[in-house]
C-alpha atoms as a PDB file:
ATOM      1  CA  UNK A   1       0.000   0.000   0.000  1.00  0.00           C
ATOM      2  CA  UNK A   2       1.418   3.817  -0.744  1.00  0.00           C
ATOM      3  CA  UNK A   3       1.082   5.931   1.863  1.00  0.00           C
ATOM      4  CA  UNK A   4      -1.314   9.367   1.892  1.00  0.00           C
ATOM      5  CA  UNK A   5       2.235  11.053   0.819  1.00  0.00           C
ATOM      6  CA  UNK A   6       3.288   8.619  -1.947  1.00  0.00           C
ATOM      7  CA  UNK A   7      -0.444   9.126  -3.112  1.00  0.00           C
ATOM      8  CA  UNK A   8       0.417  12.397  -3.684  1.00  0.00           C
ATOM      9  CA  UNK A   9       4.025  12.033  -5.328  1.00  0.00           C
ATOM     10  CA  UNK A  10       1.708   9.766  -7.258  1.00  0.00           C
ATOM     11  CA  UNK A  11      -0.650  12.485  -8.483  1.00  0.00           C
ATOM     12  CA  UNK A  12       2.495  15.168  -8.978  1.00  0.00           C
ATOM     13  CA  UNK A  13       3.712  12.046 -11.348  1.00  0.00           C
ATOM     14  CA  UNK A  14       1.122  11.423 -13.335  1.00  0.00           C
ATOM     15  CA  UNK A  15       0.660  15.133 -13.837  1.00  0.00           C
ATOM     16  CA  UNK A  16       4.188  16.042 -14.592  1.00  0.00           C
ATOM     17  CA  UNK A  17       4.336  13.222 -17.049  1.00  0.00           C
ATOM     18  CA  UNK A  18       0.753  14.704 -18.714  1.00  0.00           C
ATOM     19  CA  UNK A  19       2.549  17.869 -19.220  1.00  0.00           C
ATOM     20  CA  UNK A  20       5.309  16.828 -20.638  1.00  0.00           C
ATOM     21  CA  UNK A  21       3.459  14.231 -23.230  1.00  0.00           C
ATOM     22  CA  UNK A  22       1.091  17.689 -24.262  1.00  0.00           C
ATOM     23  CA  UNK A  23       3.607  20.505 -24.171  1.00  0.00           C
ATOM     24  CA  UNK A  24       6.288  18.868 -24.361  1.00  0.00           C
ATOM     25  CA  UNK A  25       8.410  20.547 -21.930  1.00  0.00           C
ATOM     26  CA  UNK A  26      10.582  19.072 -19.123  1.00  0.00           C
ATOM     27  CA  UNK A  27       9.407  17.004 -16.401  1.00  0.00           C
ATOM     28  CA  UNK A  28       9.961  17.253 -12.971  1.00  0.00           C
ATOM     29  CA  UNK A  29      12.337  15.232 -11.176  1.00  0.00           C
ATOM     30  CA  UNK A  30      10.827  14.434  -8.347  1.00  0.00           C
ATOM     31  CA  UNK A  31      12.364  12.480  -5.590  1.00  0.00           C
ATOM     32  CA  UNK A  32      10.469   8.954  -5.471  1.00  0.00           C
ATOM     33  CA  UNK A  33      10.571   6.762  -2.344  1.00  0.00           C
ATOM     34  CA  UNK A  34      11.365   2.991  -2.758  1.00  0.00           C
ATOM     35  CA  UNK A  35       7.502   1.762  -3.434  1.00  0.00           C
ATOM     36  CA  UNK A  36       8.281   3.480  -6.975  1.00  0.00           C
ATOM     37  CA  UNK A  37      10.366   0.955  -7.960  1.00  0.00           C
ATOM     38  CA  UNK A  38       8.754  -1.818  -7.309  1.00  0.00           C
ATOM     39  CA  UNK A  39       6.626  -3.260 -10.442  1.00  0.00           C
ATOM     40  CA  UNK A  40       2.789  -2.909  -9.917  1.00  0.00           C
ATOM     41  CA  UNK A  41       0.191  -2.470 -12.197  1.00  0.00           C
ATOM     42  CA  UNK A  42      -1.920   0.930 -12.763  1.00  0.00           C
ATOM     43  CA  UNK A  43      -4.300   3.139 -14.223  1.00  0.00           C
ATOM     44  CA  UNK A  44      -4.352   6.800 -15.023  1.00  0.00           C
ATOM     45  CA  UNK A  45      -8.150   8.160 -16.104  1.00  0.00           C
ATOM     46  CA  UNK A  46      -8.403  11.582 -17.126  1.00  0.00           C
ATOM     47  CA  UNK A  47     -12.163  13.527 -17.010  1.00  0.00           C
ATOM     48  CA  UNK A  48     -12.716  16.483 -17.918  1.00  0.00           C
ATOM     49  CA  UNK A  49     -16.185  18.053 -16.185  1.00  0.00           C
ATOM     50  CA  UNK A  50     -16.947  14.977 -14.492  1.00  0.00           C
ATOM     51  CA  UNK A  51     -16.596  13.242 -17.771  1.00  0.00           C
ATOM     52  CA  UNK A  52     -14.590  10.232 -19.029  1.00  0.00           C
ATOM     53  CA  UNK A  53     -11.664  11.780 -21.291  1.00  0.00           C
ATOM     54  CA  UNK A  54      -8.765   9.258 -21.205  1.00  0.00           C
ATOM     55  CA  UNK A  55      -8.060   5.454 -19.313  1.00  0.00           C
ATOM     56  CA  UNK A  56      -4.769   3.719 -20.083  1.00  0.00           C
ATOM     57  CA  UNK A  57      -3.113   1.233 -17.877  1.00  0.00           C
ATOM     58  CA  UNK A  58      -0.802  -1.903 -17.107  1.00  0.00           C
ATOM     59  CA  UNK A  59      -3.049  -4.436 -15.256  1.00  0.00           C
ATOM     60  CA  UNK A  60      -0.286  -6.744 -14.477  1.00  0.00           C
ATOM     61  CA  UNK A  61       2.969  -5.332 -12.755  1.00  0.00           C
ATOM     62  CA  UNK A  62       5.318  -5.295 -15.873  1.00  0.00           C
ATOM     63  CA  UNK A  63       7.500  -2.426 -14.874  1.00  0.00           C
ATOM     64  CA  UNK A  64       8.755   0.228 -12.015  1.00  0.00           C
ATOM     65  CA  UNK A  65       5.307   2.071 -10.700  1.00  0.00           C
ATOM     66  CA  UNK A  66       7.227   5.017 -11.502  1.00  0.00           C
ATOM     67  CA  UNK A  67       7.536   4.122 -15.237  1.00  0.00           C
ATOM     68  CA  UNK A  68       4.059   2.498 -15.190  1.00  0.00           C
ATOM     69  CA  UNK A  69       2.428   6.140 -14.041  1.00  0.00           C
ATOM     70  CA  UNK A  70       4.712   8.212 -16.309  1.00  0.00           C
ATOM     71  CA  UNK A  71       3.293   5.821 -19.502  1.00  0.00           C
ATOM     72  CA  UNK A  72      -0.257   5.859 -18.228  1.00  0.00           C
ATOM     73  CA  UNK A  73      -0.720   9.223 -18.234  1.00  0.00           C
ATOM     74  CA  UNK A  74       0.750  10.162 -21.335  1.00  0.00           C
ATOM     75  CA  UNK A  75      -0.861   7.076 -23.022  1.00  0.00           C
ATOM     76  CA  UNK A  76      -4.375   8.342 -21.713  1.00  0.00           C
ATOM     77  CA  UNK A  77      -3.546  11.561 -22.682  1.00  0.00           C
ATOM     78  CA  UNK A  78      -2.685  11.170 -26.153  1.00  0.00           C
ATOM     79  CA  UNK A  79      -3.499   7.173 -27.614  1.00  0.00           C
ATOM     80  CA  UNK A  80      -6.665   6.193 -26.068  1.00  0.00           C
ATOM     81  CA  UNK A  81      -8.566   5.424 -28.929  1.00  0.00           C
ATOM     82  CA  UNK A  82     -11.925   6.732 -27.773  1.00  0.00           C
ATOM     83  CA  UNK A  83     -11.128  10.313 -27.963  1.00  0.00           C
ATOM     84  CA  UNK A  84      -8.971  12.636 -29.755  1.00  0.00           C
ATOM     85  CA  UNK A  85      -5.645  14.121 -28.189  1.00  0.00           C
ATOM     86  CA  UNK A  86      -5.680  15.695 -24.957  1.00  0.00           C
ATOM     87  CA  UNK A  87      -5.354  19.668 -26.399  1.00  0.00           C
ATOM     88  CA  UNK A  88      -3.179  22.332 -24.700  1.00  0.00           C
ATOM     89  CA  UNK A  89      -6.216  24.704 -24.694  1.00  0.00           C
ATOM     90  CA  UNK A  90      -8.137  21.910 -22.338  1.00  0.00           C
ATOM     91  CA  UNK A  91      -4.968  20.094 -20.022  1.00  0.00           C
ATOM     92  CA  UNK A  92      -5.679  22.594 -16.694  1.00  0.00           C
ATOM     93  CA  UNK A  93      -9.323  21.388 -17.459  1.00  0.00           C
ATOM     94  CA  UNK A  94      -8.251  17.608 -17.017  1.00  0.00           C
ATOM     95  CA  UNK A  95      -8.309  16.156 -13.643  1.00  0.00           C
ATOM     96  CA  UNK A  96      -6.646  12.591 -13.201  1.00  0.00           C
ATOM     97  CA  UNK A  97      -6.660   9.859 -11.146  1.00  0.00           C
ATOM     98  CA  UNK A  98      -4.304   7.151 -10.574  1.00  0.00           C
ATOM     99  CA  UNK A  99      -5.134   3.999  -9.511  1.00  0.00           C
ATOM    100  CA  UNK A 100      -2.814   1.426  -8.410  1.00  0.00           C
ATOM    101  CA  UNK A 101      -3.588  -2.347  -8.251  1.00  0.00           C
ATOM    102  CA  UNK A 102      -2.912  -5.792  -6.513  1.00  0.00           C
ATOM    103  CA  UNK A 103      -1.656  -8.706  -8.640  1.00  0.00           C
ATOM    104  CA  UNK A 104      -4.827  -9.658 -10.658  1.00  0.00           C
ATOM    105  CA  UNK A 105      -6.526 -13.147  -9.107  1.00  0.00           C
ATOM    106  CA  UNK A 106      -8.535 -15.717 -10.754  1.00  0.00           C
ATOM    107  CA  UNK A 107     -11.791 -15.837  -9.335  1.00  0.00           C
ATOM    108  CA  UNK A 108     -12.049 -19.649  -8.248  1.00  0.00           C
ATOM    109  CA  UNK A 109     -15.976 -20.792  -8.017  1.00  0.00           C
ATOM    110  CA  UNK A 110     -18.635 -22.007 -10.004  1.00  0.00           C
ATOM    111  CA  UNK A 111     -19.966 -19.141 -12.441  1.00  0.00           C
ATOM    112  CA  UNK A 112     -23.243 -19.367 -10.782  1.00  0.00           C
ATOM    113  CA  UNK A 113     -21.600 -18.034  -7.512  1.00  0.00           C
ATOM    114  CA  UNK A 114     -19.306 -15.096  -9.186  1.00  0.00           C
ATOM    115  CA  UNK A 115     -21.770 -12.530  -8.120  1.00  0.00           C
ATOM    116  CA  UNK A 116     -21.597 -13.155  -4.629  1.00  0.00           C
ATOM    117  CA  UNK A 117     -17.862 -13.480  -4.274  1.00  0.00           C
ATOM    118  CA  UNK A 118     -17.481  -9.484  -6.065  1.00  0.00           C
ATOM    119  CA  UNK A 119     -17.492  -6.781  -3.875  1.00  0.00           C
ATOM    120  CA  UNK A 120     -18.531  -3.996  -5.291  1.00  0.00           C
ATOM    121  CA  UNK A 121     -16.187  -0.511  -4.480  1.00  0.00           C
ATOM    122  CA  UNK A 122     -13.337  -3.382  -3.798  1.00  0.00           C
ATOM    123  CA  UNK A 123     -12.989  -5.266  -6.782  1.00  0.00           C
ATOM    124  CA  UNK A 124     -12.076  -4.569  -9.982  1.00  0.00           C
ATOM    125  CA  UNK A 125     -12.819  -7.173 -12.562  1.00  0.00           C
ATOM    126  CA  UNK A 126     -11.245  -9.043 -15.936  1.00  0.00           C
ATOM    127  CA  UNK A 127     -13.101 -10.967 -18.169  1.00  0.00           C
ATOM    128  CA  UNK A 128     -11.138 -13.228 -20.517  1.00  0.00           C
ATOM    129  CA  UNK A 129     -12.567 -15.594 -23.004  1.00  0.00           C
ATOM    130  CA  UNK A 130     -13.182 -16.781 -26.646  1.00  0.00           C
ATOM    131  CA  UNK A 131      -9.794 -14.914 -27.639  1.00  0.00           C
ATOM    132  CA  UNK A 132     -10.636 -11.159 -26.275  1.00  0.00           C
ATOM    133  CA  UNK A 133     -10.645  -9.140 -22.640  1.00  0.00           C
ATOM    134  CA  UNK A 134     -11.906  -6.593 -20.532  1.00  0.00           C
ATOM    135  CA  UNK A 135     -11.016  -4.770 -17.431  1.00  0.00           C
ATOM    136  CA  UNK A 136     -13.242  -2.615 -15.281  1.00  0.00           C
ATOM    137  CA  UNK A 137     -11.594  -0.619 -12.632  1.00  0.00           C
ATOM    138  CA  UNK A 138     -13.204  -1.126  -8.933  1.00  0.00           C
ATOM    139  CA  UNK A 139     -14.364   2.362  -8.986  1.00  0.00           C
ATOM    140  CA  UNK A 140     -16.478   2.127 -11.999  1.00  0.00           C
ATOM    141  CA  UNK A 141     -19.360   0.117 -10.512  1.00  0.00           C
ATOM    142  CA  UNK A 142     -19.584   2.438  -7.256  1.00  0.00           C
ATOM    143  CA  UNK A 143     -19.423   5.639  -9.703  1.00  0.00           C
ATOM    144  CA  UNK A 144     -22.598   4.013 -11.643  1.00  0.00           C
ATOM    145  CA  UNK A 145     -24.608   2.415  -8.682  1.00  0.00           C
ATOM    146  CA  UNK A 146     -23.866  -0.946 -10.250  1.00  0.00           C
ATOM    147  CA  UNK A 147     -24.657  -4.260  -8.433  1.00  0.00           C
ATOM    148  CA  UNK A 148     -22.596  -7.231  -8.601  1.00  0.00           C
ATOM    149  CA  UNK A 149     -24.162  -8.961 -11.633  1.00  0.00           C
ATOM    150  CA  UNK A 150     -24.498  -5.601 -13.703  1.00  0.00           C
ATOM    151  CA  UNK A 151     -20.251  -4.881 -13.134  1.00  0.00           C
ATOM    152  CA  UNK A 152     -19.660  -8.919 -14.505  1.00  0.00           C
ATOM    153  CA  UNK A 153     -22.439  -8.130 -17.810  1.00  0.00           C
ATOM    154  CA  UNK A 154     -20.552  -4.120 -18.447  1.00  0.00           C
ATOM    155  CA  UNK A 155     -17.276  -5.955 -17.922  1.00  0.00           C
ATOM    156  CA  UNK A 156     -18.111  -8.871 -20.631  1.00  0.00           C
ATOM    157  CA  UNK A 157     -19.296  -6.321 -22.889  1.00  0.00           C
ATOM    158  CA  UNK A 158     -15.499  -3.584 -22.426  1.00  0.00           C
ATOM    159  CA  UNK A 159     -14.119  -7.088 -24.006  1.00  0.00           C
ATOM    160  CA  UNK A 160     -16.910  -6.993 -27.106  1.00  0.00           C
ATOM    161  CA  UNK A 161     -18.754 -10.646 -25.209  1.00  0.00           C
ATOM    162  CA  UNK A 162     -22.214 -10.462 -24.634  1.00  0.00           C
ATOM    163  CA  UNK A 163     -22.771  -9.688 -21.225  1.00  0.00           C
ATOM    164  CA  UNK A 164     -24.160 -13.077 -19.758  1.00  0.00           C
ATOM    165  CA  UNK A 165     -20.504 -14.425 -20.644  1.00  0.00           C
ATOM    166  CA  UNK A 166     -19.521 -14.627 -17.082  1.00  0.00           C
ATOM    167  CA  UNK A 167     -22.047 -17.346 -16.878  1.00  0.00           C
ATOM    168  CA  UNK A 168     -19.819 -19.862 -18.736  1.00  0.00           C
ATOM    169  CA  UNK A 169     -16.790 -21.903 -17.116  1.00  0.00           C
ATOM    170  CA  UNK A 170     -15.248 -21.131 -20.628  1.00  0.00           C
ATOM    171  CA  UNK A 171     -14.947 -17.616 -19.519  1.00  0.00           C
ATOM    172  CA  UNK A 172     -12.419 -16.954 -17.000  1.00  0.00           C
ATOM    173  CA  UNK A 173     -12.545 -13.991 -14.333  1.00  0.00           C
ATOM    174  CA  UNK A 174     -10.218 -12.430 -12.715  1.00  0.00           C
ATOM    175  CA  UNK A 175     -10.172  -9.800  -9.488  1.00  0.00           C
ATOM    176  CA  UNK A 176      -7.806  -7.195  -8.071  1.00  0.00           C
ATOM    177  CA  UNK A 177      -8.023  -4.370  -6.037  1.00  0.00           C
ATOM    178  CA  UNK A 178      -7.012  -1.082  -6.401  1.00  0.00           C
ATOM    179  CA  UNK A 179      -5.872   1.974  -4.000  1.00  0.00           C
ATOM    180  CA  UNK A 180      -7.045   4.808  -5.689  1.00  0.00           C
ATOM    181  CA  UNK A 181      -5.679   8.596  -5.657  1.00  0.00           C
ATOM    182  CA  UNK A 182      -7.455  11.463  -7.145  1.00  0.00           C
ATOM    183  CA  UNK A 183      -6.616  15.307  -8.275  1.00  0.00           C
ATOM    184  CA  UNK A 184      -9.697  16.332  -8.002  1.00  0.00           C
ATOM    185  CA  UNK A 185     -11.043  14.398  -4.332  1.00  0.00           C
ATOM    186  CA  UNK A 186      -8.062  14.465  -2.627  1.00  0.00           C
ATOM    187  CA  UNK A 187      -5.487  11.671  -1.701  1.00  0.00           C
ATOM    188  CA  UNK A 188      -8.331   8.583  -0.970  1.00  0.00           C
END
């Protein structure tokens, strides 16, 4: 777990990185404490007036959270395929987040009982199956009231399945959790 503090070297990160990927000028060199080095997974999101503008992340921990954060946030800045380039008219109007996640687990039950082993606000989700993905950050179902069955059928249809897929034992699921840290809301 980071620490209120590293939350907010976090944020400054993600930021500093955004800047840099938009105006291209220099980034700050910020002194990092050890946690940064360690490989995790994460997530930046951008939103713009409470709106979605940007998600790119590493679900699995692949490289330094330090690197991980710097390539998020330009990533969700300027290659998420949803949306066009984050401008330099709109960047102060971006607020970001940065979420930063367990080691993704596979949820082991029958499909029947998936529902009641997700909590909602705690996990995030994966859906893998018949050669595609989808991953759902924990936040997402809080942010739209979502129940436990409703967060499995949105995440089976972010992978393109149709969204009774986490019925099947063909279909696997996966959890993680993720500690979140926000611009906008504060250090959470």
């Amino acid at each position: 777990m980071l620490t209120a503090e590293e939350g907010t070297l976090a944020i400054r990160l993600a930021r500093s990185a955004l800047e840099h990927a938009v105006f291209k000028k220099q980034a700050l060199k910020l002194k990092l404490t050890p946690i940064f080095n360690a490989k995790r997974g994460v997530f930046v999101t951008l939103t713009r007036a409470g709106e979605l503008r940007g998600c790119i992340g590493l679900p699995y921990p692949v490289m330094p959270l330090g690197e991980a954060i710097e390539y998020a946030a330009k990533a969700a800045a300027l290659e998420d395929p949803r949306f066009p380039p984050v401008s330099k008219e709109e960047l102060y109007r971006i607020d970001l987040e940065v979420t930063v996640l367990t080691v993704p687990v596979p949820l082991l039950c029958e499909p029947a009982d998936r529902p009641a082993n997700i909590t909602v606000g705690k996990h995030g989700l994966i859906v893998r199956g018949m050669g595609t993905s989808g991953l759902l950050l924990p936040q997402v179902a809080t942010e739209y009231g979502w129940d436990s069955t409703t967060f499995l059928d949105h995440t089976c249809s972010k992978a393109g399945l149709p969204g009774k897929c986490w019925t099947s034992k063909n279909v696997e699921l996966m959890t993680f959790e993720g500690q979140i840290f926000s611009e906008k809301k504060g250090t959470v």
